[in-house]
N, C-alpha and C. Protein backbone atom coordinates (compact mmCIF):
# COMPACT_ATOMS: atom_id res chain seq x y z
N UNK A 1 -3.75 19.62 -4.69
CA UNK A 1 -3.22 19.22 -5.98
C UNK A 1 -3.80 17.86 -6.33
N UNK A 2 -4.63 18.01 -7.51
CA UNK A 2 -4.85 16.43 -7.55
C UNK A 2 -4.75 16.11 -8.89
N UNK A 3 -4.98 14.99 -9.65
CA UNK A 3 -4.65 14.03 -11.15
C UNK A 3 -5.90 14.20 -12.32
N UNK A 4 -5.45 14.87 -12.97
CA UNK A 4 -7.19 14.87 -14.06
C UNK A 4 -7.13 12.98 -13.93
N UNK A 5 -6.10 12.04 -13.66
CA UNK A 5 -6.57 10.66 -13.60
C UNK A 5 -7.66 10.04 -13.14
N UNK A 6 -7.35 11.10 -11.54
CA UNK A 6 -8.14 10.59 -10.69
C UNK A 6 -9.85 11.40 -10.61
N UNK A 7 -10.41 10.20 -10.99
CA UNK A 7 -12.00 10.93 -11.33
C UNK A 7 -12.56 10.71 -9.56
N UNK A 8 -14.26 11.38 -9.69
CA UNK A 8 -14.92 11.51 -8.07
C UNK A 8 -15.26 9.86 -8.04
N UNK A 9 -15.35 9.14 -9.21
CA UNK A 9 -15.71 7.68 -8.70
C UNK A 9 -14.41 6.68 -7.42
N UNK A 10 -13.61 7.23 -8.38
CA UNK A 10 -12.25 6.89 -7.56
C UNK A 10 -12.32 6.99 -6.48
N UNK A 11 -12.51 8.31 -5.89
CA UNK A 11 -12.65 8.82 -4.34
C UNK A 11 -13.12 8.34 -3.35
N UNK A 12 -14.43 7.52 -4.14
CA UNK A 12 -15.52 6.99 -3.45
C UNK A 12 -15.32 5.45 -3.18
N UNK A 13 -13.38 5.15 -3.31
CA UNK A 13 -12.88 3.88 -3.02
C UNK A 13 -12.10 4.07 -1.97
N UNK A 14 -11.30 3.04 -1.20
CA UNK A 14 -10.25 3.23 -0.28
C UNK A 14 -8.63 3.09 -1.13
N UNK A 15 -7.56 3.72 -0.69
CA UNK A 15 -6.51 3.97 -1.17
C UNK A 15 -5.39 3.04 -0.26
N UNK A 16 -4.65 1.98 -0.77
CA UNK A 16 -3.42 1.82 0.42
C UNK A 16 -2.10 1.58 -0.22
N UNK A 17 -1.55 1.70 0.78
CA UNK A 17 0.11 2.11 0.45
C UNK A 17 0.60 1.06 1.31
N UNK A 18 1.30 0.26 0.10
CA UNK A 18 2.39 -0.90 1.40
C UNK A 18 3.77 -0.22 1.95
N UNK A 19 3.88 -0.46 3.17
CA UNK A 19 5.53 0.33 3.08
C UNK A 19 6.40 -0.71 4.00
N UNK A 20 7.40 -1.19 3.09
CA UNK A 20 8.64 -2.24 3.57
C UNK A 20 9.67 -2.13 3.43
N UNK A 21 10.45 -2.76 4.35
CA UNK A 21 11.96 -2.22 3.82
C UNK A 21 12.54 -4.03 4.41
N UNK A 22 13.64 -4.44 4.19
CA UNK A 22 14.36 -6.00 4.03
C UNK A 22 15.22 -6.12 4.71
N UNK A 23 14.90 -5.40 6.16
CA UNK A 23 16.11 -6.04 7.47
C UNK A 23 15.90 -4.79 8.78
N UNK A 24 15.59 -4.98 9.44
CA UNK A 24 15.60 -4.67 10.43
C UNK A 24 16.65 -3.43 10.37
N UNK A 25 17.97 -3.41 10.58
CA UNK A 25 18.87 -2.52 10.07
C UNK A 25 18.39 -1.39 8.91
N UNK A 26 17.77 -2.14 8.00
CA UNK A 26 17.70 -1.09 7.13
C UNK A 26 16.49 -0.02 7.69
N UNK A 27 15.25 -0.75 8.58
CA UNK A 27 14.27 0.08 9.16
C UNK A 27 15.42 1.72 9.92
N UNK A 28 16.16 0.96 11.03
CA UNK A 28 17.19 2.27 11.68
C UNK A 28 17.49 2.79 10.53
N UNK A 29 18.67 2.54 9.81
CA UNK A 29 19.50 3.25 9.09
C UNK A 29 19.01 3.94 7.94
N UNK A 30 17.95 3.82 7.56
CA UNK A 30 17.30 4.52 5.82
C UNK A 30 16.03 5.18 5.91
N UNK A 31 16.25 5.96 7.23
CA UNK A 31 14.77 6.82 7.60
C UNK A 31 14.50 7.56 6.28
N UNK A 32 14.95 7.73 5.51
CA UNK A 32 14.81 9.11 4.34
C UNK A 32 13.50 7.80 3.29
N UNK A 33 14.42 6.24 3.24
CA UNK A 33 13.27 5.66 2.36
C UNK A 33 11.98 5.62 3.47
N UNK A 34 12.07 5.38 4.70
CA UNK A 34 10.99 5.18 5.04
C UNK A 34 9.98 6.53 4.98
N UNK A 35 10.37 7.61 5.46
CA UNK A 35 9.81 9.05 5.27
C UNK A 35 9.49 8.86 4.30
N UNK A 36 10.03 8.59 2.89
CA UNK A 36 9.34 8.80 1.68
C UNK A 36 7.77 7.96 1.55
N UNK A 37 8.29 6.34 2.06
CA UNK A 37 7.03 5.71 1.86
C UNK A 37 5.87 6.39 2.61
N UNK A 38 6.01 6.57 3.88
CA UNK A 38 4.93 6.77 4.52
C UNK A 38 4.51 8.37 4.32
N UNK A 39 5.49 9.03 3.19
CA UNK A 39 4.54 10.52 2.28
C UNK A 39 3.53 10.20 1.48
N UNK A 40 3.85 8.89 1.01
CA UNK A 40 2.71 8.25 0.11
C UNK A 40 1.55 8.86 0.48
N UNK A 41 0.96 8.49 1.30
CA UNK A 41 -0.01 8.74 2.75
C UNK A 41 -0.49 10.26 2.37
N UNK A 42 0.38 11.08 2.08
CA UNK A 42 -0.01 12.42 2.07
C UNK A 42 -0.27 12.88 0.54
N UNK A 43 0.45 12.07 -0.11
CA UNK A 43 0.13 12.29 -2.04
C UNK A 43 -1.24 11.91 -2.11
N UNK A 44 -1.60 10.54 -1.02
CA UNK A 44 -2.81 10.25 -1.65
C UNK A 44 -3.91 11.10 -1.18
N UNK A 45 -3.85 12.16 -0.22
CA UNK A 45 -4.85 12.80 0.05
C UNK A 45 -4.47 13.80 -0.64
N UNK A 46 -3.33 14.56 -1.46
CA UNK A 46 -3.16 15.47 -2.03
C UNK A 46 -4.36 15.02 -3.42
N UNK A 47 -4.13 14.00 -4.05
CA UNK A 47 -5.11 13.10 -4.92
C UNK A 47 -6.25 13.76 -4.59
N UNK A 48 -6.55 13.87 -3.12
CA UNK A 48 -8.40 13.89 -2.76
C UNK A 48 -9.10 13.03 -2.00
N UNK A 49 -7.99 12.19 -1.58
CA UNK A 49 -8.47 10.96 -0.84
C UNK A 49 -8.88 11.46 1.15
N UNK A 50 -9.47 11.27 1.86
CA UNK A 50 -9.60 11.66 2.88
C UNK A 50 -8.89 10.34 3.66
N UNK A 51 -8.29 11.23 4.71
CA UNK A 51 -7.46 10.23 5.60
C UNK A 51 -8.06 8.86 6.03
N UNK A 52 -9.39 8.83 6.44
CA UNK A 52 -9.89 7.83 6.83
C UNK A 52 -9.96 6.82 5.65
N UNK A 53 -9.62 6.80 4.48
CA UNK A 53 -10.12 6.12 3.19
C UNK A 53 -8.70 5.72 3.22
N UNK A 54 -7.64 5.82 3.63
CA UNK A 54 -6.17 5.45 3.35
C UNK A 54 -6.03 4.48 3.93
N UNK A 55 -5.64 3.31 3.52
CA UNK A 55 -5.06 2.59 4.22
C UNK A 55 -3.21 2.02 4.13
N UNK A 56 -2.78 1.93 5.24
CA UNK A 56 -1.06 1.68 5.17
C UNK A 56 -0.80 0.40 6.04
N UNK A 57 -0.23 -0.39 4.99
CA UNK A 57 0.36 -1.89 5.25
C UNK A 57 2.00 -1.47 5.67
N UNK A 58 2.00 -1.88 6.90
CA UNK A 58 3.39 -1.52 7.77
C UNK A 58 3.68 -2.94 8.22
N UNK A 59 2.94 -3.70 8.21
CA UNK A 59 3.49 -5.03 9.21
C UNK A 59 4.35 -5.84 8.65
N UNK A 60 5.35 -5.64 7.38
CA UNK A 60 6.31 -6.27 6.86
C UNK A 60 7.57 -5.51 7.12
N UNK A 61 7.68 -4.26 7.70
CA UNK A 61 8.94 -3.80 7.96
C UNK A 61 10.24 -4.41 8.36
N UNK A 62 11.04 -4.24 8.15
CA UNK A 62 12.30 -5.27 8.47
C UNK A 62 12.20 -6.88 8.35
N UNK A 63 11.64 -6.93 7.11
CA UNK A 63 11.28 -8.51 6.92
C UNK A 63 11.93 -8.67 5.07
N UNK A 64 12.59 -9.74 5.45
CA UNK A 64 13.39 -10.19 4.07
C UNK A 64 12.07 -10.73 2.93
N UNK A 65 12.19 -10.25 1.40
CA UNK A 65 11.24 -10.19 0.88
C UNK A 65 11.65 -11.52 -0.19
N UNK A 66 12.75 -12.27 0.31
CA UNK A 66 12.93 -13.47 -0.38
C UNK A 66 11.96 -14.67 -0.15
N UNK A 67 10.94 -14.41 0.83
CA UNK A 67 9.76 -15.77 0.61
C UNK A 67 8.64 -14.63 1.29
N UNK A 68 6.99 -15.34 0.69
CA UNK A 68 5.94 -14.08 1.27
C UNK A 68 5.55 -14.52 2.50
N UNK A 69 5.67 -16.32 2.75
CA UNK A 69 5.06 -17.21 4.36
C UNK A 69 5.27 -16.46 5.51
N UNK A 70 6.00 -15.36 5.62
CA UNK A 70 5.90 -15.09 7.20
C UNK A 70 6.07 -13.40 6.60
N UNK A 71 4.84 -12.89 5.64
CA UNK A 71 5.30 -11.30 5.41
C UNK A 71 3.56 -11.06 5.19
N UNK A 72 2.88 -10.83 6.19
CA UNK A 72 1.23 -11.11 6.89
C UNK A 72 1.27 -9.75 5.82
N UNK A 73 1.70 -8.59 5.72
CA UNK A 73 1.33 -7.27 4.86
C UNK A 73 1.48 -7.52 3.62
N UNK A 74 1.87 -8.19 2.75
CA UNK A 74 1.82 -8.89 1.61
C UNK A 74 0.99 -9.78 1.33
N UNK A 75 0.87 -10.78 2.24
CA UNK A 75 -0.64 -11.62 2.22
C UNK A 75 -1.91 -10.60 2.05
N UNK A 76 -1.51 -9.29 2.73
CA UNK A 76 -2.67 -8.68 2.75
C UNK A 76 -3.04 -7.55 1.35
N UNK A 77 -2.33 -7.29 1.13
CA UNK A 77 -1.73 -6.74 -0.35
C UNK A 77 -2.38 -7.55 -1.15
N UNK A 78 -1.89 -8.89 -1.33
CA UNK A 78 -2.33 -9.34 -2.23
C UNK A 78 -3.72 -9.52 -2.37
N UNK A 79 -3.95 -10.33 -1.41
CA UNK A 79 -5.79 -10.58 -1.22
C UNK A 79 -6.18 -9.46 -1.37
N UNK A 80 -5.79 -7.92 -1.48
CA UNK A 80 -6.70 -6.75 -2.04
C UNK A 80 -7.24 -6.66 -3.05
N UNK A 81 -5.66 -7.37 -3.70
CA UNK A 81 -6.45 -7.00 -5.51
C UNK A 81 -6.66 -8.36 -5.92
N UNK A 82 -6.88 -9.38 -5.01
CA UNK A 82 -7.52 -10.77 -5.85
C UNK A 82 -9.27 -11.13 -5.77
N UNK A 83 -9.75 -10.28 -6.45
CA UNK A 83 -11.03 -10.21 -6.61
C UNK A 83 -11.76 -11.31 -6.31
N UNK A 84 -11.23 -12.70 -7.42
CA UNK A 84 -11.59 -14.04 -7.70
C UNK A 84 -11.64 -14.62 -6.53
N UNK A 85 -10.53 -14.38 -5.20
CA UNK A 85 -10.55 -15.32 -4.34
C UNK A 85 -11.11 -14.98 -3.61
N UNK A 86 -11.67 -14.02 -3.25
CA UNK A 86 -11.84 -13.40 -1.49
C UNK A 86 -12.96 -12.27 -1.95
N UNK A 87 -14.33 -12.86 -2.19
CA UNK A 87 -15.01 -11.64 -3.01
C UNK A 87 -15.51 -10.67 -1.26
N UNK A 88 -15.37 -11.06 -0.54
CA UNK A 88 -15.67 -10.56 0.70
C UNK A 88 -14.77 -9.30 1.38
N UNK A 89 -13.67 -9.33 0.84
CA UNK A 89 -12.73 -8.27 1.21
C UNK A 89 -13.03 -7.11 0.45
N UNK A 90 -12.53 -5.99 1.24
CA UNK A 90 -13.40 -4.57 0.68
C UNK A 90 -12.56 -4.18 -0.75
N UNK A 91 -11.39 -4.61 -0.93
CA UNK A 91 -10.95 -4.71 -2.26
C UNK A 91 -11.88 -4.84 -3.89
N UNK A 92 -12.61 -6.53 -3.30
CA UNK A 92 -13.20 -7.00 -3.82
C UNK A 92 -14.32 -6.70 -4.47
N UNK A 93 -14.78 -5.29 -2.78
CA UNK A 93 -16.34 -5.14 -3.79
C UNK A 93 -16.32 -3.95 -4.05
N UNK A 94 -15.27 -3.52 -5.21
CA UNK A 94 -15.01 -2.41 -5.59
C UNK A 94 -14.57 -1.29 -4.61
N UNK A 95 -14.13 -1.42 -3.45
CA UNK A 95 -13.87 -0.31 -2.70
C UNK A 95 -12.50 0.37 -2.18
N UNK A 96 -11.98 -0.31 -3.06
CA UNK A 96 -10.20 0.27 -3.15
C UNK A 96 -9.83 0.16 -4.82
N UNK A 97 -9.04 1.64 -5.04
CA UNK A 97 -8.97 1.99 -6.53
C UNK A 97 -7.54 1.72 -6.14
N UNK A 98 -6.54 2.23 -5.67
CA UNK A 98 -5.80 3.32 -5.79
C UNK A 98 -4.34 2.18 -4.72
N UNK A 99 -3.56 1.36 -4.76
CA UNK A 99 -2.20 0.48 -4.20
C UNK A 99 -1.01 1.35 -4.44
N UNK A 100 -0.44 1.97 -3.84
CA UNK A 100 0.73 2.89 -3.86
C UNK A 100 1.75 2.34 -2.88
N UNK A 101 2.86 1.82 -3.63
CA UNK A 101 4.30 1.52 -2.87
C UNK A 101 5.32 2.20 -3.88
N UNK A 102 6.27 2.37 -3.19
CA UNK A 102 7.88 2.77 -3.52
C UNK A 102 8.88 1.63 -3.92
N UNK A 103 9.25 1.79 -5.26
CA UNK A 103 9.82 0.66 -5.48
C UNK A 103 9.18 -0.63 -5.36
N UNK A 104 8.17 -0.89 -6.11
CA UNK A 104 7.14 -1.78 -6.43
C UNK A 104 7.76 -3.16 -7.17
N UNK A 105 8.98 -2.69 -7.50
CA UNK A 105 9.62 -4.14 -8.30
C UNK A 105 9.88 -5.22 -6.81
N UNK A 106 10.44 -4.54 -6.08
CA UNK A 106 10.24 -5.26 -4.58
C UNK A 106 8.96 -6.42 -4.21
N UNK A 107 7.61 -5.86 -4.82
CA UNK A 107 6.78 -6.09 -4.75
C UNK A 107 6.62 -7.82 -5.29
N UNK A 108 7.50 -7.91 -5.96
CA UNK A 108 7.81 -9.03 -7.49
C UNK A 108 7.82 -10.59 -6.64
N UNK A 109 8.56 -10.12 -5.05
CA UNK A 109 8.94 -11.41 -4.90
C UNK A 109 8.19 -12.07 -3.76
């Protein structure tokens, strides 16, 4: 199943999916959000994307999203899509289309 959105140029980028959740507790107790995030993973190859082209930012799990200084998967997030700063990252030189998270307003802070 894939997106008349998604054209073959697209394909020919890498895809990643951040997946976080804001306490340790919530990692145990809310397997259903985490299952969902890490389906991401599987929409994006439903898209057309091949597994190896996916990439998944996990290293913020159970981390409070009230400051970014100690949330290394967000640092890394970001520097994806900051072209201007970091022309060296594979973001940068056109080789990731496609940032997929769940509840992206999260993303905000």
């Amino acid at each position: 199943m894939g997106s008349e959105l998604v054209k073959p140029h697209h394909l020919q980028r890498r895809a990643v999916i951040y997946v976080r959740q804001s306490t340790p507790h919530q990692v145990l107790t809310n397997q259903e959000s985490l299952r969902l995030q890490y389906a991401l993973q599987h929409r994006a190859r439903e898209f057309g994307w091949h597994e190896a082209e996916i990439d998944v930012i996990d290293s913020d799990l159970g981390m409070s999203g009230a400051a970014v200084d100690h949330r290394q998967g967000f640092k890394e997030l970001v520097r994806s899509g900051n072209a201007r700063r970091n022309r060296h990252h594979p973001v940068n030189r056109g080789h990731v289309v496609s940032c997929t998270a769940l509840w992206s307003v999260s993303l905000s802070s």
